[in-house]
PDB file of N, CA and C in Angstrom:
ATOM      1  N   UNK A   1     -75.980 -65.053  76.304  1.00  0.00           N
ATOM      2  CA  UNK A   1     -76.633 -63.829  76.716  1.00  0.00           C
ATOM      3  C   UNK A   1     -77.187 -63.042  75.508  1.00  0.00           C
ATOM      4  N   UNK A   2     -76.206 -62.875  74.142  1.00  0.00           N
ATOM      5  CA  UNK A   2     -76.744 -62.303  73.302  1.00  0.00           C
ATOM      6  C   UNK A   2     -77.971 -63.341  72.616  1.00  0.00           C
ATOM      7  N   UNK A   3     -77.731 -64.161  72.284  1.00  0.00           N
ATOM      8  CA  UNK A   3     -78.806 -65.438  72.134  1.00  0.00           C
ATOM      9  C   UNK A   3     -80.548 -65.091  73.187  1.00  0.00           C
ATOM     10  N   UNK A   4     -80.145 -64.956  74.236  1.00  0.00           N
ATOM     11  CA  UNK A   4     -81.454 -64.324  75.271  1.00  0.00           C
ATOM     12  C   UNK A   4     -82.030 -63.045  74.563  1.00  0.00           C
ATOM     13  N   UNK A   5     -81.050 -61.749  74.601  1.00  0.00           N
ATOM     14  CA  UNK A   5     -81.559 -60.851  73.779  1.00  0.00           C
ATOM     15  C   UNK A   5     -82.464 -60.871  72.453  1.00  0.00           C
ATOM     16  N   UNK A   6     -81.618 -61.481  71.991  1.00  0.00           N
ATOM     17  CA  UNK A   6     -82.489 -61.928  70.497  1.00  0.00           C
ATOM     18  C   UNK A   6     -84.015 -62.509  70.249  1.00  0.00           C
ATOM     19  N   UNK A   7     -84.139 -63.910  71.332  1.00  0.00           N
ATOM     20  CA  UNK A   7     -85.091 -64.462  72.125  1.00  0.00           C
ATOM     21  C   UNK A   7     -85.972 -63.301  72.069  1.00  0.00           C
ATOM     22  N   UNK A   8     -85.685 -62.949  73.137  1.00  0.00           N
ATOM     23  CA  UNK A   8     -86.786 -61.749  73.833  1.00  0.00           C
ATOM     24  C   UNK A   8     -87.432 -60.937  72.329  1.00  0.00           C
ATOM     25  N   UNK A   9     -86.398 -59.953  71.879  1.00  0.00           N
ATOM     26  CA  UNK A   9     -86.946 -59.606  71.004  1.00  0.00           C
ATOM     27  C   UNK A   9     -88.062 -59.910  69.994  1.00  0.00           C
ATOM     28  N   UNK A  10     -87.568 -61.192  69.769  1.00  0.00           N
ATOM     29  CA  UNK A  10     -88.112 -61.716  68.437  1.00  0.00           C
ATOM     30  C   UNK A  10     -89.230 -61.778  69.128  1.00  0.00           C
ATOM     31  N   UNK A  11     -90.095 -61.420  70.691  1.00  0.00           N
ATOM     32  CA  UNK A  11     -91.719 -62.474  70.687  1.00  0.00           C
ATOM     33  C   UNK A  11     -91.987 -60.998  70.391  1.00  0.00           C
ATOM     34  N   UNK A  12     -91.497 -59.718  70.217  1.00  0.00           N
ATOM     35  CA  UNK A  12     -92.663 -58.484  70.057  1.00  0.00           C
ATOM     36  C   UNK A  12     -93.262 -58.918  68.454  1.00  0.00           C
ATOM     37  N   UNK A  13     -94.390 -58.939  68.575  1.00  0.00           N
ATOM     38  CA  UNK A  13     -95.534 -59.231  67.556  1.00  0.00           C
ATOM     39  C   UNK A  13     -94.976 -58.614  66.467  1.00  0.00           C
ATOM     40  N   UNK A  14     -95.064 -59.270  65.232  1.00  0.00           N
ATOM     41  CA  UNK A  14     -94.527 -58.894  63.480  1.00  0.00           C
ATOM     42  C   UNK A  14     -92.960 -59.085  63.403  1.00  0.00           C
ATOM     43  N   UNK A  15     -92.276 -59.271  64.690  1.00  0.00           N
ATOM     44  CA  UNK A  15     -90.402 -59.533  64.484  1.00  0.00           C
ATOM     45  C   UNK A  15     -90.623 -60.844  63.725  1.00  0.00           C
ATOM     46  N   UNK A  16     -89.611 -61.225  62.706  1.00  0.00           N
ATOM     47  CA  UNK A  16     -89.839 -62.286  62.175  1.00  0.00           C
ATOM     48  C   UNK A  16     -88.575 -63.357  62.693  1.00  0.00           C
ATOM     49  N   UNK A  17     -87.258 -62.091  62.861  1.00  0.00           N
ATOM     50  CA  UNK A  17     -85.499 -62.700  63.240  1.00  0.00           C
ATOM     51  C   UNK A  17     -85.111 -61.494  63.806  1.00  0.00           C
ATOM     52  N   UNK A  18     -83.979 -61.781  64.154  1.00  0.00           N
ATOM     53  CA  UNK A  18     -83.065 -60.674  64.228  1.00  0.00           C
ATOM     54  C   UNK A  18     -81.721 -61.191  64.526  1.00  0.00           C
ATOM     55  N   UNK A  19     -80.870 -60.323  64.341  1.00  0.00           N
ATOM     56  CA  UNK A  19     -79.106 -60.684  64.417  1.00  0.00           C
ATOM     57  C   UNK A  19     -78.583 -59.342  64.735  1.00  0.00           C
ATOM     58  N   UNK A  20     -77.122 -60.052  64.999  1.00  0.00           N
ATOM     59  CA  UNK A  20     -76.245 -58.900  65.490  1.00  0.00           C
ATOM     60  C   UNK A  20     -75.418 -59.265  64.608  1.00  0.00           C
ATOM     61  N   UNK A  21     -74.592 -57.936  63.898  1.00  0.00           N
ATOM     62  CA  UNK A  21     -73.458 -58.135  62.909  1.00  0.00           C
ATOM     63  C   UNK A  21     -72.542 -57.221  63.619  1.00  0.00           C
ATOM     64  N   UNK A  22     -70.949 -57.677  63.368  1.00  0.00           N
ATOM     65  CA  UNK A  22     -70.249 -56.707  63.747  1.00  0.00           C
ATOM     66  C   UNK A  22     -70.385 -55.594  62.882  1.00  0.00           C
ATOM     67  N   UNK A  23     -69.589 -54.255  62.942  1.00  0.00           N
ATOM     68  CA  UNK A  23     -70.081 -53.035  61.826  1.00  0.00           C
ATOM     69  C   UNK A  23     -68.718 -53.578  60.623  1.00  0.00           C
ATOM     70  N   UNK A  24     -68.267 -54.547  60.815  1.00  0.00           N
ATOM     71  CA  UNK A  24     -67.328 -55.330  59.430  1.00  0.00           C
ATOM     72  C   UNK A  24     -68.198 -56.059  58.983  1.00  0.00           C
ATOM     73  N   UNK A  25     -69.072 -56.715  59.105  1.00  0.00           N
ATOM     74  CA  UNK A  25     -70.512 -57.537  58.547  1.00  0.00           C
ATOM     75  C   UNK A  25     -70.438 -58.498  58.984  1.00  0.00           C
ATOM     76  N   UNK A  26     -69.463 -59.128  59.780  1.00  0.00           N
ATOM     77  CA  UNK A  26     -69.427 -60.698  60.117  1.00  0.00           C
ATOM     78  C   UNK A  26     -70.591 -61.187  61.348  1.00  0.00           C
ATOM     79  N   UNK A  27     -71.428 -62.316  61.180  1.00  0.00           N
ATOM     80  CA  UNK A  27     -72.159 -62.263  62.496  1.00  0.00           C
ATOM     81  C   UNK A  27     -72.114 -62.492  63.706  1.00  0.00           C
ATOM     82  N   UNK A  28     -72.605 -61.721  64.628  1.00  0.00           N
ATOM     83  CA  UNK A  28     -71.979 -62.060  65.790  1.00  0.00           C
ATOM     84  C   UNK A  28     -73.322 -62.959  66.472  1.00  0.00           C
ATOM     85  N   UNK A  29     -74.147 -63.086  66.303  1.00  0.00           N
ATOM     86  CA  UNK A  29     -75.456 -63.593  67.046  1.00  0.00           C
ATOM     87  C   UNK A  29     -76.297 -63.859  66.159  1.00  0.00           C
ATOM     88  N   UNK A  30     -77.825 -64.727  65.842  1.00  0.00           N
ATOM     89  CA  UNK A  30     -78.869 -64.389  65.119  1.00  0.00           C
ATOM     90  C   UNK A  30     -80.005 -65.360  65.711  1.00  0.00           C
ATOM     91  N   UNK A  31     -81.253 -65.139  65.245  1.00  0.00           N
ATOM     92  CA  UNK A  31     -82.335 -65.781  66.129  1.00  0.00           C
ATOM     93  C   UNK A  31     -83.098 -65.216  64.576  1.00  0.00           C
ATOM     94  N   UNK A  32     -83.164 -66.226  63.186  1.00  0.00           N
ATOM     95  CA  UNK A  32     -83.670 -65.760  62.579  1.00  0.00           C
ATOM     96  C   UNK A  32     -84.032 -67.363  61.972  1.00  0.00           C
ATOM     97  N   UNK A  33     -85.351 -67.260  61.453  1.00  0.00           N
ATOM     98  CA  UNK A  33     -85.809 -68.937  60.219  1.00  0.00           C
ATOM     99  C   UNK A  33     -84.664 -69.146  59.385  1.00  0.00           C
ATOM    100  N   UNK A  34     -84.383 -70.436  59.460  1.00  0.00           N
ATOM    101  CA  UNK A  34     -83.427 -71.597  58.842  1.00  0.00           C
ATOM    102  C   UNK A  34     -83.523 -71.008  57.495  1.00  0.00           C
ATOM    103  N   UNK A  35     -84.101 -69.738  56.576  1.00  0.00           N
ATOM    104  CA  UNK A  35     -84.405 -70.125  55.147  1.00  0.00           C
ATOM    105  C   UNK A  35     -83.576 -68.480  55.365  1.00  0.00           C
ATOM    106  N   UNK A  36     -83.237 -68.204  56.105  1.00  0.00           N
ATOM    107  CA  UNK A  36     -82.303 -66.800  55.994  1.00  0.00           C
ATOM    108  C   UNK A  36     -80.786 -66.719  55.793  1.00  0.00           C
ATOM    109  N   UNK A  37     -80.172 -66.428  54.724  1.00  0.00           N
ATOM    110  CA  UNK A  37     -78.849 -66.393  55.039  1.00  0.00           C
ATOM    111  C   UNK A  37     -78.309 -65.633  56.109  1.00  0.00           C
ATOM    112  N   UNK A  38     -77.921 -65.914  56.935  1.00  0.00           N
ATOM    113  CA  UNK A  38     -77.299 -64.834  58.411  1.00  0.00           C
ATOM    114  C   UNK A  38     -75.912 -63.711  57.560  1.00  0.00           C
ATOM    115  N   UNK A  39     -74.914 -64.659  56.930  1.00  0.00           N
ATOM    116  CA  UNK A  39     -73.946 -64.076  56.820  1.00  0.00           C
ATOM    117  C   UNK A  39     -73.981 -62.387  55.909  1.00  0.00           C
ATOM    118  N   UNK A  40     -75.009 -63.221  54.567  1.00  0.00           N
ATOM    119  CA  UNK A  40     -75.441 -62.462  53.280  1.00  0.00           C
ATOM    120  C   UNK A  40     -75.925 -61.250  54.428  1.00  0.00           C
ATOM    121  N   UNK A  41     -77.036 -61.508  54.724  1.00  0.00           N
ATOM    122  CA  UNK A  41     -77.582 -60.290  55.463  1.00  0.00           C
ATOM    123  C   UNK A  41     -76.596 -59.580  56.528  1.00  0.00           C
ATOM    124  N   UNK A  42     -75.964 -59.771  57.353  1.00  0.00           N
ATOM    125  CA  UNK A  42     -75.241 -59.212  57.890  1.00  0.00           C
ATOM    126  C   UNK A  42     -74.129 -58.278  57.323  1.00  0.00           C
ATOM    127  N   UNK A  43     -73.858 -58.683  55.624  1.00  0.00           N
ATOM    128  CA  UNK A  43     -72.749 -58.238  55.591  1.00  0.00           C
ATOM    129  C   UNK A  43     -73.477 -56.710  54.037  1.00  0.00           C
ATOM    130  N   UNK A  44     -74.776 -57.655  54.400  1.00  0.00           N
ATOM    131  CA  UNK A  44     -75.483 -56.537  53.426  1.00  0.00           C
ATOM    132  C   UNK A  44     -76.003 -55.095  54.464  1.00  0.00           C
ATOM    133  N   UNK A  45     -76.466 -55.120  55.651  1.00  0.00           N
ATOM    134  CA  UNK A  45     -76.898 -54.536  56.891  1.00  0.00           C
ATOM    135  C   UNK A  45     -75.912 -53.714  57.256  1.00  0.00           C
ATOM    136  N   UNK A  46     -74.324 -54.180  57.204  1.00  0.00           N
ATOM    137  CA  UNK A  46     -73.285 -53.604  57.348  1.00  0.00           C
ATOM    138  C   UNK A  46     -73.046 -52.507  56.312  1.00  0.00           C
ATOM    139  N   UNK A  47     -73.029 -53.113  55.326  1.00  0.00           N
ATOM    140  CA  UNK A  47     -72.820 -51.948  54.207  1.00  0.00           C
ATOM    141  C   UNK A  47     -73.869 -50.891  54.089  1.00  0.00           C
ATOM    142  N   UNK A  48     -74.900 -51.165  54.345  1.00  0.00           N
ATOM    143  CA  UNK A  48     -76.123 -50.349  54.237  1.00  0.00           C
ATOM    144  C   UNK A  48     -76.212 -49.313  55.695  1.00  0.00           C
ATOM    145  N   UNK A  49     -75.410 -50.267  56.520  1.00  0.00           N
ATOM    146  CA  UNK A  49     -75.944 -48.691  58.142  1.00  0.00           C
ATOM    147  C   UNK A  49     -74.677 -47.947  57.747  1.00  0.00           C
ATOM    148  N   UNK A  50     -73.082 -48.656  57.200  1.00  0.00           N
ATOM    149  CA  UNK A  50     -71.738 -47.497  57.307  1.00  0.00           C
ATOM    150  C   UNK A  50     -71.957 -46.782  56.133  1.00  0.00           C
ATOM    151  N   UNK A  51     -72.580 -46.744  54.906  1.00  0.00           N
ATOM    152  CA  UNK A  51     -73.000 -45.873  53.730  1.00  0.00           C
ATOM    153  C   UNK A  51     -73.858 -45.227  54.694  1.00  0.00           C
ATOM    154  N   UNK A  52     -74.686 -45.180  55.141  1.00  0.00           N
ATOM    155  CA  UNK A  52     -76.450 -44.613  55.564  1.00  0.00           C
ATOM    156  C   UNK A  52     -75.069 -43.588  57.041  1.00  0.00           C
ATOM    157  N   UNK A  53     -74.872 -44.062  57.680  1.00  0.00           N
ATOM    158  CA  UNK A  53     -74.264 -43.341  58.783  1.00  0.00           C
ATOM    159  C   UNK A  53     -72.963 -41.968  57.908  1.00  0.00           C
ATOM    160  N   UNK A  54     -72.136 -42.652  56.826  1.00  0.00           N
ATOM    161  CA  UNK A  54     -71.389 -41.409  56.183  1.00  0.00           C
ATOM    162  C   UNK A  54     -72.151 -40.627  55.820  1.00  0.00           C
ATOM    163  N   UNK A  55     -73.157 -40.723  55.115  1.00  0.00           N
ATOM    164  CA  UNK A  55     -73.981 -39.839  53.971  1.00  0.00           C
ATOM    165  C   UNK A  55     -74.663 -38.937  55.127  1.00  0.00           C
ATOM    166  N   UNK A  56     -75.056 -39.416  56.322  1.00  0.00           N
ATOM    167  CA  UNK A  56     -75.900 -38.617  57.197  1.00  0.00           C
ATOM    168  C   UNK A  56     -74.931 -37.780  57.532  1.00  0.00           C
ATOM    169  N   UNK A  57     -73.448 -37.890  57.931  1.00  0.00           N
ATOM    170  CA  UNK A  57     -72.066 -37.079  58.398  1.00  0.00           C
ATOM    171  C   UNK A  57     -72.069 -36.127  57.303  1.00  0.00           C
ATOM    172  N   UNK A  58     -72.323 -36.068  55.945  1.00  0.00           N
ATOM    173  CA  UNK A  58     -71.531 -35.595  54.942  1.00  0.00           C
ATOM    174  C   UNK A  58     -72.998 -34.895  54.917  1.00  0.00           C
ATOM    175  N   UNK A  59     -74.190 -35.116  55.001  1.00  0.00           N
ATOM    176  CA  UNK A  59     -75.097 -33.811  54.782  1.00  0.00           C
ATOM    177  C   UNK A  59     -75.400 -33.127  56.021  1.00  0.00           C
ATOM    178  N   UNK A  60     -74.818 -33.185  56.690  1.00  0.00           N
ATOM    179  CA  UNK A  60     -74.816 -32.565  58.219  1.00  0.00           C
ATOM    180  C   UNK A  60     -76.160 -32.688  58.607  1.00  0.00           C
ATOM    181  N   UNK A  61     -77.019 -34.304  59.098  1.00  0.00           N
ATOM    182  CA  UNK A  61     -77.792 -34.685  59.656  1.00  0.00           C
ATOM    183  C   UNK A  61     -78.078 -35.135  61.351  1.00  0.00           C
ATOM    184  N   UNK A  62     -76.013 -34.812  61.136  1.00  0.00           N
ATOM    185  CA  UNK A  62     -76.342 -35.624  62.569  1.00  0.00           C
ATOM    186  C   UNK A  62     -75.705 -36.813  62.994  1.00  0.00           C
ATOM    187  N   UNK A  63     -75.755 -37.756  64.107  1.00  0.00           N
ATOM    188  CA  UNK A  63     -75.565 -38.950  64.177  1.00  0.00           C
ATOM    189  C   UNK A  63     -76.476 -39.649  63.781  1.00  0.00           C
ATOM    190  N   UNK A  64     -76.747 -40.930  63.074  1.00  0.00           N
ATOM    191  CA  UNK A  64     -77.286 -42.005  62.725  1.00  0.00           C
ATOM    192  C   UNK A  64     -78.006 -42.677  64.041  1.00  0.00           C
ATOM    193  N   UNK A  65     -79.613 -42.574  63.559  1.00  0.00           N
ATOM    194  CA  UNK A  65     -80.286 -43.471  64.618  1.00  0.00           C
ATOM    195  C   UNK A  65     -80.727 -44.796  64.192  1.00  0.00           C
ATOM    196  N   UNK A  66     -81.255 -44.598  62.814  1.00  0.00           N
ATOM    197  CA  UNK A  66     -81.701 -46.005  62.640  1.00  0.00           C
ATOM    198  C   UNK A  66     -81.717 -46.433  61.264  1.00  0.00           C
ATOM    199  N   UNK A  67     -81.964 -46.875  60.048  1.00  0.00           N
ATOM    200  CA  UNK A  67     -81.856 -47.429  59.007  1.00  0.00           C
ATOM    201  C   UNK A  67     -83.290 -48.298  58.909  1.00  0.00           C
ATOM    202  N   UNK A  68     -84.692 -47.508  58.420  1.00  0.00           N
ATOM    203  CA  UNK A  68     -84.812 -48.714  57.857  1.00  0.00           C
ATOM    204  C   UNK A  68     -85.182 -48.702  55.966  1.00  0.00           C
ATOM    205  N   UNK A  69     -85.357 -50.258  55.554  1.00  0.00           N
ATOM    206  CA  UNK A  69     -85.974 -50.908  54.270  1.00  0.00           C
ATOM    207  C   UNK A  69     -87.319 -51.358  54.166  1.00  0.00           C
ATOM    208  N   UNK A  70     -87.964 -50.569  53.282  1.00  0.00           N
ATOM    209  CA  UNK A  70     -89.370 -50.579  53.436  1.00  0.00           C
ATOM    210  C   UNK A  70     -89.047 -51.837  51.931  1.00  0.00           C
ATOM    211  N   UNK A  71     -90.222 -53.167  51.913  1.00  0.00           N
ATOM    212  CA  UNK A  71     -90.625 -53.748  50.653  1.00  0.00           C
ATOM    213  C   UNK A  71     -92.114 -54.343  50.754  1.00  0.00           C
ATOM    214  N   UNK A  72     -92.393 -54.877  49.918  1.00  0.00           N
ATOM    215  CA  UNK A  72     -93.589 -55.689  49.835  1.00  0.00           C
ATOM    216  C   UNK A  72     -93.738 -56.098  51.149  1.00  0.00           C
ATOM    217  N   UNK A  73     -92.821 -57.322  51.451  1.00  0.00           N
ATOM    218  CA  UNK A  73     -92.686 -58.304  52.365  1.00  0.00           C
ATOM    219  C   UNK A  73     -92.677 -58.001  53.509  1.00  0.00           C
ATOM    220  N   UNK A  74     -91.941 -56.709  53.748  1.00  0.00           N
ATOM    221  CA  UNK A  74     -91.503 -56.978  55.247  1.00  0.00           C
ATOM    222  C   UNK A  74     -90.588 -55.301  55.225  1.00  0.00           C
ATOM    223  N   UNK A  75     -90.292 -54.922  56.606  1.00  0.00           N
ATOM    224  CA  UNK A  75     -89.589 -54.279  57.064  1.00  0.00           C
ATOM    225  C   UNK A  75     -87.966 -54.826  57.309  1.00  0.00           C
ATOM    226  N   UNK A  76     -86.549 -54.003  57.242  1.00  0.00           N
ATOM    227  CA  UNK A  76     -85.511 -54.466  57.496  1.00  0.00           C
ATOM    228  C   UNK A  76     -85.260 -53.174  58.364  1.00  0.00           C
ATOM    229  N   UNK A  77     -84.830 -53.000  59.422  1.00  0.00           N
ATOM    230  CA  UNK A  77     -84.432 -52.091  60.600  1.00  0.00           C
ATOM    231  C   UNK A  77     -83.333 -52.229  61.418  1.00  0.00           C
ATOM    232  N   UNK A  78     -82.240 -51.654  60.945  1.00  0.00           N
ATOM    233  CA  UNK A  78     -80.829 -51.525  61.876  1.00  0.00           C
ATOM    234  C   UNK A  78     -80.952 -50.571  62.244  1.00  0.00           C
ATOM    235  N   UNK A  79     -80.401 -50.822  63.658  1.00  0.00           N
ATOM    236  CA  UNK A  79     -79.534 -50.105  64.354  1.00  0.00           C
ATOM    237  C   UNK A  79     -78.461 -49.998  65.024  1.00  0.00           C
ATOM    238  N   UNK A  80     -77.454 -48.654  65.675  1.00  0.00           N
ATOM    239  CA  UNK A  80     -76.307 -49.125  66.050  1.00  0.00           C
ATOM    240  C   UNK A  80     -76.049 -49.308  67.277  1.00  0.00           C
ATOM    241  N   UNK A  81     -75.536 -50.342  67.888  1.00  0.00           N
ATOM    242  CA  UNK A  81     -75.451 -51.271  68.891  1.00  0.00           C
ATOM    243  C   UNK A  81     -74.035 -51.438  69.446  1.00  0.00           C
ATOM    244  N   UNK A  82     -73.191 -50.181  69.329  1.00  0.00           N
ATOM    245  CA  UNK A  82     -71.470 -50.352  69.803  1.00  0.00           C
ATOM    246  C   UNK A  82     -70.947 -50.515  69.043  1.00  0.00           C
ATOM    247  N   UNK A  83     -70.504 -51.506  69.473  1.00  0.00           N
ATOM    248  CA  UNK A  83     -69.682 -52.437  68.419  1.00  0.00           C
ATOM    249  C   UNK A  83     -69.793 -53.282  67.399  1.00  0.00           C
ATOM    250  N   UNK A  84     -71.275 -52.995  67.343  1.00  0.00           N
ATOM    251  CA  UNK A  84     -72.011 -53.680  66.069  1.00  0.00           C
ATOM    252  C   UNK A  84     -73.497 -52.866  65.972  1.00  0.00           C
ATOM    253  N   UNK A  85     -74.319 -53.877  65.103  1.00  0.00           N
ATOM    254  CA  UNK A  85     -75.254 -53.556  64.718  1.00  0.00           C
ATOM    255  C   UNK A  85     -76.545 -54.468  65.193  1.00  0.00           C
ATOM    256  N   UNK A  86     -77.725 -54.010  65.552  1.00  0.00           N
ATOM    257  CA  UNK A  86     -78.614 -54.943  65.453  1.00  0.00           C
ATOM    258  C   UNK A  86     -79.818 -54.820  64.184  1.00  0.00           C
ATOM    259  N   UNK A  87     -80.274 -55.710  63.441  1.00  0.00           N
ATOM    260  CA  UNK A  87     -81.004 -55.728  62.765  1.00  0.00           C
ATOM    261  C   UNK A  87     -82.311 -56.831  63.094  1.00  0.00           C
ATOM    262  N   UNK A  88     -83.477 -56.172  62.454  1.00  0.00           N
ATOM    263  CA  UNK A  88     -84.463 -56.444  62.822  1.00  0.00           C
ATOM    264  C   UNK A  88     -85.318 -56.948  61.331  1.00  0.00           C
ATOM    265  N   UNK A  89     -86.119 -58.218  61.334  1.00  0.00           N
ATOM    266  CA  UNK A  89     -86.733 -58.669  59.971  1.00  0.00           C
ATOM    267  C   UNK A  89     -88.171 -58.543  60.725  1.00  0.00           C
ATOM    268  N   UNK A  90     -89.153 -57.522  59.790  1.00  0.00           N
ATOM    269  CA  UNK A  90     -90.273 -57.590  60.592  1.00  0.00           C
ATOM    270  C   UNK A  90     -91.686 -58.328  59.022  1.00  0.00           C
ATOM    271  N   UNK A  91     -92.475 -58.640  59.446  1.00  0.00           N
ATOM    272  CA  UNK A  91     -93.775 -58.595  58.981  1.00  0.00           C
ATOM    273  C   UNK A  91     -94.066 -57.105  58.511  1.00  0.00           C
ATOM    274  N   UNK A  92     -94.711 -56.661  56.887  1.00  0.00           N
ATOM    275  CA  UNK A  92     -95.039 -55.524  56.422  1.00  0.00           C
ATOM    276  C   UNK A  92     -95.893 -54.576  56.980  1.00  0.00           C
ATOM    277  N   UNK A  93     -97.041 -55.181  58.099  1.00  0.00           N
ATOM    278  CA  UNK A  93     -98.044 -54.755  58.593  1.00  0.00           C
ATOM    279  C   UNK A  93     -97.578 -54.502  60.401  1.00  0.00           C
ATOM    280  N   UNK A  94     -96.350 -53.744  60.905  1.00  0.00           N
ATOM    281  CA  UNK A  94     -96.036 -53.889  61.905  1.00  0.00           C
ATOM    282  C   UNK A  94     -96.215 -52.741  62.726  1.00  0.00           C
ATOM    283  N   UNK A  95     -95.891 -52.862  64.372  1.00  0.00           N
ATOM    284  CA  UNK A  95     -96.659 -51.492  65.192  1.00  0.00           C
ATOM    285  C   UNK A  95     -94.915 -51.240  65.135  1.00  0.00           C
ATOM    286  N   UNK A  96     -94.564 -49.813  63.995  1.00  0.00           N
ATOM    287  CA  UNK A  96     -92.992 -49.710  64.076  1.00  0.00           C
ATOM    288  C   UNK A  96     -92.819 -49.112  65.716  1.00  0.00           C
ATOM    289  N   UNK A  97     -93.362 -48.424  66.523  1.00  0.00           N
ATOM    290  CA  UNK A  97     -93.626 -47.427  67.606  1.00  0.00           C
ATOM    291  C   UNK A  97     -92.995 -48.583  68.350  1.00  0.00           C
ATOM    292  N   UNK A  98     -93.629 -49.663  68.581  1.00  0.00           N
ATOM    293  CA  UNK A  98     -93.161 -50.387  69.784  1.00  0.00           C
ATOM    294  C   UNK A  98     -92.251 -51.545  69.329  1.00  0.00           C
ATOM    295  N   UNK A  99     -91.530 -51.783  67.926  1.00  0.00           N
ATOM    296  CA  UNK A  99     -90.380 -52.288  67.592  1.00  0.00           C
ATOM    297  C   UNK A  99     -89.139 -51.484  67.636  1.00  0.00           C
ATOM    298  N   UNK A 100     -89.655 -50.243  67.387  1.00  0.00           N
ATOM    299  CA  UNK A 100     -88.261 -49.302  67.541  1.00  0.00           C
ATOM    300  C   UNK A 100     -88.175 -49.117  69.068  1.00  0.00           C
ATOM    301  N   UNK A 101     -89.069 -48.933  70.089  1.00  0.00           N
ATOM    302  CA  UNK A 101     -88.748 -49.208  71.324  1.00  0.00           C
ATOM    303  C   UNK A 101     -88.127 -50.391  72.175  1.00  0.00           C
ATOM    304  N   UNK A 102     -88.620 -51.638  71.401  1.00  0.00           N
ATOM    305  CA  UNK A 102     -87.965 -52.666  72.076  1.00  0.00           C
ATOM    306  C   UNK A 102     -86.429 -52.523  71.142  1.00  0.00           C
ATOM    307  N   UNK A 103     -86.434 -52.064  70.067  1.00  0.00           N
ATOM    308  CA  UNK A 103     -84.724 -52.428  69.766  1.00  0.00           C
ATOM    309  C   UNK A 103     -84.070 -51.362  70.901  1.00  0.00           C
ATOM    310  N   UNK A 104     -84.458 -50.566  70.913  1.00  0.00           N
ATOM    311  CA  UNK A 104     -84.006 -49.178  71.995  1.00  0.00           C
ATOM    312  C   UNK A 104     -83.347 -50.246  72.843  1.00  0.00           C
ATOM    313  N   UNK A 105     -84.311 -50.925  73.264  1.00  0.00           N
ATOM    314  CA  UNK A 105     -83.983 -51.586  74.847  1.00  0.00           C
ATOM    315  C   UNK A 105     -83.016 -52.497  74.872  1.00  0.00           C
ATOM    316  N   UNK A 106     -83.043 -53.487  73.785  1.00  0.00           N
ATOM    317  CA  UNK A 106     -82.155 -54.574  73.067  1.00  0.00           C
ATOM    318  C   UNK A 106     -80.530 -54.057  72.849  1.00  0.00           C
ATOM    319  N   UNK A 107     -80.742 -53.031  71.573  1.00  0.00           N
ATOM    320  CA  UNK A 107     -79.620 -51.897  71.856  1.00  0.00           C
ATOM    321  C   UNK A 107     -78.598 -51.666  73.083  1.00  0.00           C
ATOM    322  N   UNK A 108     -79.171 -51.050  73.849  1.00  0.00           N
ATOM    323  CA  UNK A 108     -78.813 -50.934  74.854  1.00  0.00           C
ATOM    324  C   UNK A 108     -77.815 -51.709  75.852  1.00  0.00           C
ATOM    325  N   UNK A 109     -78.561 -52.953  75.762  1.00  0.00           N
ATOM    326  CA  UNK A 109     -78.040 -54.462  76.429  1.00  0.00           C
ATOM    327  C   UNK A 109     -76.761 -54.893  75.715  1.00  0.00           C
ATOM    328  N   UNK A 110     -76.906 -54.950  74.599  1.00  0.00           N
ATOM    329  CA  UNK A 110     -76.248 -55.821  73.399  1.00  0.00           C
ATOM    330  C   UNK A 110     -74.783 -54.678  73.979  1.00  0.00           C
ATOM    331  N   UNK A 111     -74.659 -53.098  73.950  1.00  0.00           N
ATOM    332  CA  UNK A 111     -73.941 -52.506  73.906  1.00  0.00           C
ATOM    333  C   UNK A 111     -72.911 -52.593  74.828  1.00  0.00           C
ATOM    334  N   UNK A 112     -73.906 -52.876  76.261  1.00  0.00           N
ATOM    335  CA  UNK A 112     -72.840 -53.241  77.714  1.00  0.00           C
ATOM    336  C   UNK A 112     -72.637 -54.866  77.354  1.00  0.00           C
ATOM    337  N   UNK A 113     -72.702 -55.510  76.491  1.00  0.00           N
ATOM    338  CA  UNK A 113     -71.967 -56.545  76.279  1.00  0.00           C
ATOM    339  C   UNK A 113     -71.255 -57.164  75.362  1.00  0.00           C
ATOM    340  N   UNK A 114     -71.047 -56.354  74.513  1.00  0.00           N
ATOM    341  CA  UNK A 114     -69.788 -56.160  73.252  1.00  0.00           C
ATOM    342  C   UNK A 114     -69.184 -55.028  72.733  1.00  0.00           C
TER     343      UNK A 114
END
């Protein structure tokens, strides 16, 4: 089922992968090219949303919606998903409006099922 989620996701135009990490970094799901480490990234995604989620607590921002990494290459976009995290590998040139909507939706799913 989480495998379907992922699926789906990945056809919105510029997704390149995506995975689910628990918020300990270990992976729980991924739908990403053979040339990606799943684990590395997951456990890098992890550290990067529970730093990014304290620091938002500690400057009184709020709850944490999303995380992303802007580079050359590409976009990196977590978000929090329950009991984990979902992260998103996009193409540099992407429509963020309707990737942050489909994770919304993804989100969502992933949540009533872990």
């Amino acid at each position: 089922m989480l495998e379907r989620i992922l699926a789906d996701l990945n056809k919105t135009p510029g997704i390149i992968g995506s995975l689910i990490s628990g918020k300990d970094g270990l992976p729980i799901a991924h739908a990403v090219p053979p040339d990606i480490d799943v684990e590395l990234v997951c456990a890098m995604a992890s550290a990067v949303f529970g730093t990014s989620e304290r620091s938002a607590g500690e400057l009184k921002q709020g709850e944490l919606d999303r995380v992303m990494i802007e580079s050359g290459n590409g976009k990196t976009l977590i978000v929090d998903a329950g009991e984990g995290i979902l992260v998103v590998l996009t193409r540099p040139d992407v429509n963020l409006g309707l990737i942050r909507l489909e994770m919304k939706r993804a989100s969502q799913e992933i949540k009533s099922l872990i």
